[in-house]
PDB file of N, CA and C in Angstrom:
ATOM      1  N   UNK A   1     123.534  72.871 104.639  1.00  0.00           N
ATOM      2  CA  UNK A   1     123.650  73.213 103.224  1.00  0.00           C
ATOM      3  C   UNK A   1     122.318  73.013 102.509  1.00  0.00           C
ATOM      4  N   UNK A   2     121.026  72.775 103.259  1.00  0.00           N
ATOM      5  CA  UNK A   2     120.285  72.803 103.072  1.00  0.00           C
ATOM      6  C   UNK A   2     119.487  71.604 101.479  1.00  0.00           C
ATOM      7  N   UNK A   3     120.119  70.230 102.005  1.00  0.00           N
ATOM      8  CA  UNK A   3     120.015  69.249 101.337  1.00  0.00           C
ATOM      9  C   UNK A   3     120.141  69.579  99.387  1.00  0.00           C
ATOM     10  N   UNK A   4     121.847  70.370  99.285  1.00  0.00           N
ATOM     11  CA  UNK A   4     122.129  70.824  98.267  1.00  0.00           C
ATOM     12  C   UNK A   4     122.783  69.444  97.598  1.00  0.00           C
ATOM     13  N   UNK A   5     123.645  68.625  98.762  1.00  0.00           N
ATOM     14  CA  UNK A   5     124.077  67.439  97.776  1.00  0.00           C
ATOM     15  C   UNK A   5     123.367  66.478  97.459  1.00  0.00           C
ATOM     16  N   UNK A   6     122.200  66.389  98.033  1.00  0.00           N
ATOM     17  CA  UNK A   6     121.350  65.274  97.673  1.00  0.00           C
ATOM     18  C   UNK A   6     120.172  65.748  96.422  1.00  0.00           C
ATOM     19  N   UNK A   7     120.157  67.284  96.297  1.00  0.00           N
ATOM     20  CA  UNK A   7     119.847  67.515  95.061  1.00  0.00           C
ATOM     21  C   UNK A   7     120.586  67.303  94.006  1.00  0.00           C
ATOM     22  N   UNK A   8     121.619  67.438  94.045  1.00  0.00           N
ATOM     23  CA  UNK A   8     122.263  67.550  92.639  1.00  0.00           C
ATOM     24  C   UNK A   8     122.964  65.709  92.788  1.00  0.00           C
ATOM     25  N   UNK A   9     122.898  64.895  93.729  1.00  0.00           N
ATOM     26  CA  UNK A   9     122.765  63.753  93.295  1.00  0.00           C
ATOM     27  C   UNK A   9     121.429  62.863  92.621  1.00  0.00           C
ATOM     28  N   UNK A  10     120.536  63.659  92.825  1.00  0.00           N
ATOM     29  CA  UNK A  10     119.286  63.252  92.361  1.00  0.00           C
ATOM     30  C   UNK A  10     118.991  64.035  90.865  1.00  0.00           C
ATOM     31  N   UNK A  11     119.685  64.730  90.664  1.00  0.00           N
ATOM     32  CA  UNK A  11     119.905  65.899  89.263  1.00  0.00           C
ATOM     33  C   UNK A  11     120.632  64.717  88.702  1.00  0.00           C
ATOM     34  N   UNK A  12     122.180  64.320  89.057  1.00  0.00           N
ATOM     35  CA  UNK A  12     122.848  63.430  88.300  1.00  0.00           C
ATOM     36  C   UNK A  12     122.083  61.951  87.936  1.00  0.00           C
ATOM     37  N   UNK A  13     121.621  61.370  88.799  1.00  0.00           N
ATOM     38  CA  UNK A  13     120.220  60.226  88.733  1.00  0.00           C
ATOM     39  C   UNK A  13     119.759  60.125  87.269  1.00  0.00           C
ATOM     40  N   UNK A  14     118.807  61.468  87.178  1.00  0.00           N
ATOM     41  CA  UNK A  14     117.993  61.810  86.237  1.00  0.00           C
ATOM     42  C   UNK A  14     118.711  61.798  85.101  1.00  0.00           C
ATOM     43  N   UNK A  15     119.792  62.869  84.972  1.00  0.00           N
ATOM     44  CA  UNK A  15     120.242  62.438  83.787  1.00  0.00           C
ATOM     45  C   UNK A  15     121.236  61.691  83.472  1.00  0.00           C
ATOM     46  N   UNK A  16     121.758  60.854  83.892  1.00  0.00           N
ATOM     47  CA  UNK A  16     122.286  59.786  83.315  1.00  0.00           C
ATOM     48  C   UNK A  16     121.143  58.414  83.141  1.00  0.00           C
ATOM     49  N   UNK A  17     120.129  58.523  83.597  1.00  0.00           N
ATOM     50  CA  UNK A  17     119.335  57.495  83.339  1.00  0.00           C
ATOM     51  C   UNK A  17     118.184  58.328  81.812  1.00  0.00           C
ATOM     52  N   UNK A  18     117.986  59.300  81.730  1.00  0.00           N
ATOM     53  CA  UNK A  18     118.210  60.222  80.627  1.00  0.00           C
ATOM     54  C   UNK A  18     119.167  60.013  79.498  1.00  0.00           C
ATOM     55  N   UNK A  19     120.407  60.221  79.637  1.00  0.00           N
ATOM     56  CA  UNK A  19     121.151  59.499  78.779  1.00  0.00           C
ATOM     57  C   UNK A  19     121.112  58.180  78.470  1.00  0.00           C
ATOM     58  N   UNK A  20     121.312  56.991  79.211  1.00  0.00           N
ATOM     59  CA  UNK A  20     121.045  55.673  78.303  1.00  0.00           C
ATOM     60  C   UNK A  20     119.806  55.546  78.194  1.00  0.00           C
ATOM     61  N   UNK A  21     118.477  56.161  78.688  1.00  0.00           N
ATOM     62  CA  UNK A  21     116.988  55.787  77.657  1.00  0.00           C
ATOM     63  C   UNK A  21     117.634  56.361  76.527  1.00  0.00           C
ATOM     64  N   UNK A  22     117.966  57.290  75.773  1.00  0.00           N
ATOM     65  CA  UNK A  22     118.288  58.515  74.684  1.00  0.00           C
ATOM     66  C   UNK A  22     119.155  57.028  73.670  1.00  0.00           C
ATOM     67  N   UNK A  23     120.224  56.963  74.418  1.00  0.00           N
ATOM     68  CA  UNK A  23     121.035  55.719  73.665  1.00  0.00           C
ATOM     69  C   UNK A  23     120.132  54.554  73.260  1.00  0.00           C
ATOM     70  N   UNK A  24     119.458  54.208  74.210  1.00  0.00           N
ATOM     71  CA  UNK A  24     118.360  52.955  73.790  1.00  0.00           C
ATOM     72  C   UNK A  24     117.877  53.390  72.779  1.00  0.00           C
ATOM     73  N   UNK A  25     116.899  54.518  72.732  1.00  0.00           N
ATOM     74  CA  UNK A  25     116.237  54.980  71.811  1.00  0.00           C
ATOM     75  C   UNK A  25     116.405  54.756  70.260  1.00  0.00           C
ATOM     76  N   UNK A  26     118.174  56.185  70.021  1.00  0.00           N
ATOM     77  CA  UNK A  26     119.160  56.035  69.071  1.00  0.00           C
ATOM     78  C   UNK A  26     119.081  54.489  68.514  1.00  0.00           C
ATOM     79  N   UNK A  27     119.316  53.339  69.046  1.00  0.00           N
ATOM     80  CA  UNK A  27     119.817  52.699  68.461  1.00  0.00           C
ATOM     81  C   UNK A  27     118.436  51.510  68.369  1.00  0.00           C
ATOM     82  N   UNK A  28     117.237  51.769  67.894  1.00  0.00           N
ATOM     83  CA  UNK A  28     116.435  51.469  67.937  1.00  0.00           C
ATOM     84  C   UNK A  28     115.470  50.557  68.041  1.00  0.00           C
ATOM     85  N   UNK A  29     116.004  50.719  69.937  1.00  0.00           N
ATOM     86  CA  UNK A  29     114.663  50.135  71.150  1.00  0.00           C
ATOM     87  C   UNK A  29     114.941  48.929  71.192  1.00  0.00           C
ATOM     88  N   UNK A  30     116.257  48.058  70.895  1.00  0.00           N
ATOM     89  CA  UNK A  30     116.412  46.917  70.822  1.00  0.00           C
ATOM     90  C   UNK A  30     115.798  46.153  72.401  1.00  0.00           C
ATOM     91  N   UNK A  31     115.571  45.113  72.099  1.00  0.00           N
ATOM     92  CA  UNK A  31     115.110  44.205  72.641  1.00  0.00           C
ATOM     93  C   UNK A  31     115.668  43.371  73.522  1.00  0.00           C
ATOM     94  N   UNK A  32     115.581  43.956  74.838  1.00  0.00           N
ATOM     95  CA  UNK A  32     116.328  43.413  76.231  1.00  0.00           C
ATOM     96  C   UNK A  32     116.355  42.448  77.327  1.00  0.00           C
ATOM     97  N   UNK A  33     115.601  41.454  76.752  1.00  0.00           N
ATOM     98  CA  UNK A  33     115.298  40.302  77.451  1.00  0.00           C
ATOM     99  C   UNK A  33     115.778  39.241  76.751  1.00  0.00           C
ATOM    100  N   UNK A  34     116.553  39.355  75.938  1.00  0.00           N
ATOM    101  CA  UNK A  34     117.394  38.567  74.686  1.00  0.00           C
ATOM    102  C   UNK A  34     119.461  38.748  75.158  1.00  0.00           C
ATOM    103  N   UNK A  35     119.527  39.525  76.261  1.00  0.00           N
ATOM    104  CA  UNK A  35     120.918  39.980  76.618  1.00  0.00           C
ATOM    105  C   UNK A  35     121.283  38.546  77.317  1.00  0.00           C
ATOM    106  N   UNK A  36     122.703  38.541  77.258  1.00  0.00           N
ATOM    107  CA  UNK A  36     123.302  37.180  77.916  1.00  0.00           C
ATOM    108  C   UNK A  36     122.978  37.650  79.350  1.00  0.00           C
ATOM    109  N   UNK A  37     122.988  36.581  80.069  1.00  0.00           N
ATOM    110  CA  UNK A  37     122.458  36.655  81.077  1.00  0.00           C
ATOM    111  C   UNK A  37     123.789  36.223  82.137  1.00  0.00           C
ATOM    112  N   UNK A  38     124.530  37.005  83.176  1.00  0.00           N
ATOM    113  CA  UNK A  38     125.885  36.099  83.658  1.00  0.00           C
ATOM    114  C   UNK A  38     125.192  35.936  85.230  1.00  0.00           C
ATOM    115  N   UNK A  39     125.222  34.647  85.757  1.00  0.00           N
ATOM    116  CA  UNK A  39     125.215  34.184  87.312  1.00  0.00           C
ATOM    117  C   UNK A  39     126.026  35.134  88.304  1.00  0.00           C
ATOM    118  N   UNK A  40     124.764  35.449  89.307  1.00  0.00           N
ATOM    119  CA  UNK A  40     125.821  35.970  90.317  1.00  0.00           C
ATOM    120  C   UNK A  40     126.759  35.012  91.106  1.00  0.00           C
ATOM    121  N   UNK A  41     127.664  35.740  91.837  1.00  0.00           N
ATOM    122  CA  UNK A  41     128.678  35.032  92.832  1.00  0.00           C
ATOM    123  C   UNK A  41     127.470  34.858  94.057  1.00  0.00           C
ATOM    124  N   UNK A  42     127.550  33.687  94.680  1.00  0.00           N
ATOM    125  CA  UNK A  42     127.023  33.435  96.004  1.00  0.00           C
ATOM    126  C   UNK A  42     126.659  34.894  96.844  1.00  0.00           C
ATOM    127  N   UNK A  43     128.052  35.358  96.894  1.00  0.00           N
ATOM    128  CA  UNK A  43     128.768  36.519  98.029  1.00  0.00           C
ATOM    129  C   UNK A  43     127.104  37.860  97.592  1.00  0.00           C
ATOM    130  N   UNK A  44     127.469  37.947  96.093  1.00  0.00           N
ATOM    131  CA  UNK A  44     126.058  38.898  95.612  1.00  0.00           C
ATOM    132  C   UNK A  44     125.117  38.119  95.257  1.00  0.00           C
ATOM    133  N   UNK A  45     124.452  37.351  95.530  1.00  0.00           N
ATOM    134  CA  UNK A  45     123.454  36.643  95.740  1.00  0.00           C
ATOM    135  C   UNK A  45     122.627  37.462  97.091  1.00  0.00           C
ATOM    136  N   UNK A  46     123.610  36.614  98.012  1.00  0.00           N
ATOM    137  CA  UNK A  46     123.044  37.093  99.182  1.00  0.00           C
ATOM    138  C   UNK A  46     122.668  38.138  99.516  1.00  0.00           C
ATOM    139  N   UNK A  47     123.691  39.293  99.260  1.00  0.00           N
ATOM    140  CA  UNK A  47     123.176  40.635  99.725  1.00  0.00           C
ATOM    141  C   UNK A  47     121.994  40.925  98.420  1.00  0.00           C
ATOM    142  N   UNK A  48     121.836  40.344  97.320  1.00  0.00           N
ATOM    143  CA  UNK A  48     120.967  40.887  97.035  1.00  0.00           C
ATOM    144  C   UNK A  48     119.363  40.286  97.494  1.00  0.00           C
ATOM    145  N   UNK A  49     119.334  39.511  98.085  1.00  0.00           N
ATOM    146  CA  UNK A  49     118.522  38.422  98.611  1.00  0.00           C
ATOM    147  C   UNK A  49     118.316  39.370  99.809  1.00  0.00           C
ATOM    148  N   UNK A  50     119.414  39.512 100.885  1.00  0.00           N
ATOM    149  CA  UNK A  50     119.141  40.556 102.094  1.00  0.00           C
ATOM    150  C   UNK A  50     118.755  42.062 101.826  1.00  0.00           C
ATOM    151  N   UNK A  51     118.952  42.473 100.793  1.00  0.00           N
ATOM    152  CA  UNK A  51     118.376  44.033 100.178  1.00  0.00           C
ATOM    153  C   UNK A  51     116.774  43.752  99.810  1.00  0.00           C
ATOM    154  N   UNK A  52     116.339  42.687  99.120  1.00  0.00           N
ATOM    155  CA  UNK A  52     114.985  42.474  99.051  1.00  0.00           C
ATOM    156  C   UNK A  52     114.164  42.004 100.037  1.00  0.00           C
ATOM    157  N   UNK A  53     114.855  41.251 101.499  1.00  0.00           N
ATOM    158  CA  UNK A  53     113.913  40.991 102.315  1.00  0.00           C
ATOM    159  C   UNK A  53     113.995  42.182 103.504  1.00  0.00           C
ATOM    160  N   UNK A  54     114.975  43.262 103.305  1.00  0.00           N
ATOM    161  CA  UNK A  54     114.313  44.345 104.401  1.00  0.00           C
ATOM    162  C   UNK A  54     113.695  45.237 103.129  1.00  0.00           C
ATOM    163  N   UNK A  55     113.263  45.535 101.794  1.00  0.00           N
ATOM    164  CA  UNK A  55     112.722  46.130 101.314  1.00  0.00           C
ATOM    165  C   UNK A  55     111.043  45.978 101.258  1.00  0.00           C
ATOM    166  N   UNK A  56     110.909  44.800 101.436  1.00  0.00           N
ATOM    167  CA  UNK A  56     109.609  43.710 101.441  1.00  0.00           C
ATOM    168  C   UNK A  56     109.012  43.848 103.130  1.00  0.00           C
ATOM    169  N   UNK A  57     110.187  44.322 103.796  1.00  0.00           N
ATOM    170  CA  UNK A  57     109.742  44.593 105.250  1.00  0.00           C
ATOM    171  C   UNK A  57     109.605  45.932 105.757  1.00  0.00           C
ATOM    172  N   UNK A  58     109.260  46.563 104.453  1.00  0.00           N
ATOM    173  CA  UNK A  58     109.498  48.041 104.830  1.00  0.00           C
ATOM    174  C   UNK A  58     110.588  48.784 105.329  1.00  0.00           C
ATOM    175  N   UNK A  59     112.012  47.994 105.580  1.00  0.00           N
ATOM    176  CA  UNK A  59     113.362  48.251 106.616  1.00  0.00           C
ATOM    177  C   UNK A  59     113.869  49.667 105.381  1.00  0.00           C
ATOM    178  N   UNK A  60     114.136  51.190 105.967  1.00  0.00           N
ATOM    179  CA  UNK A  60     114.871  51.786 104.813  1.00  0.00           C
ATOM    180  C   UNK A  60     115.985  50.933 104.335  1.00  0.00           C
ATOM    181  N   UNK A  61     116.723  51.546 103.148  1.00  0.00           N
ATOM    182  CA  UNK A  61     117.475  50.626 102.863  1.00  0.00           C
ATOM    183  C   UNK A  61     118.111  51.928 102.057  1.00  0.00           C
ATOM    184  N   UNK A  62     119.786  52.021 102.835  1.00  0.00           N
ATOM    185  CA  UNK A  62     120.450  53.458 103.002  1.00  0.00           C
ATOM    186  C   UNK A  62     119.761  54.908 103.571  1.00  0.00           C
ATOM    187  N   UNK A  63     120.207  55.860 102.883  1.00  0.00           N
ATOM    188  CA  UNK A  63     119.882  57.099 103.543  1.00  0.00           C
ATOM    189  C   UNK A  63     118.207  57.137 103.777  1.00  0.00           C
ATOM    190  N   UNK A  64     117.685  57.721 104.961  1.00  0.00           N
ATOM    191  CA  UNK A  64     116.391  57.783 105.200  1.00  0.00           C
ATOM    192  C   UNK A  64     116.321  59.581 104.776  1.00  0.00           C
ATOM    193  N   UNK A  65     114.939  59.808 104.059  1.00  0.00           N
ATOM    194  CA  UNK A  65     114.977  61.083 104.146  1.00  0.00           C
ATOM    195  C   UNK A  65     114.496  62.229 104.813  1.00  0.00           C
TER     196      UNK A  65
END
């Protein structure tokens, strides 16, 4: 299909990250390092701990393209 779904998942990407800059914008540019901040669970700790040390190791991390 000639990498048609991974375009238009990369179309959807764009604009929904398009849409909330637009919302940020609108409501003007508030200041995001002031947000409550909630603790992860252990369980997502880890994997996010294991997502940064094969990223740091060059390991892909999901689809290769």
């Amino acid at each position: 299909m000639n990498h048609m779904v991974e375009k238009q998942m990369r179309s959807a990407i764009l604009e929904i990250g398009s849409f909330w800059y637009s919302a940020w914008v609108d409501a003007g540019q508030p200041e995001l390092k002031d947000l409550v901040k909630i603790d992860l669970e252990p369980e997502e700790k880890q994997m996010q701990e294991n997502v940064e040390k094969k990223y740091r190791n060059g390991i892909p991390i999901g689809r290769e393209l």
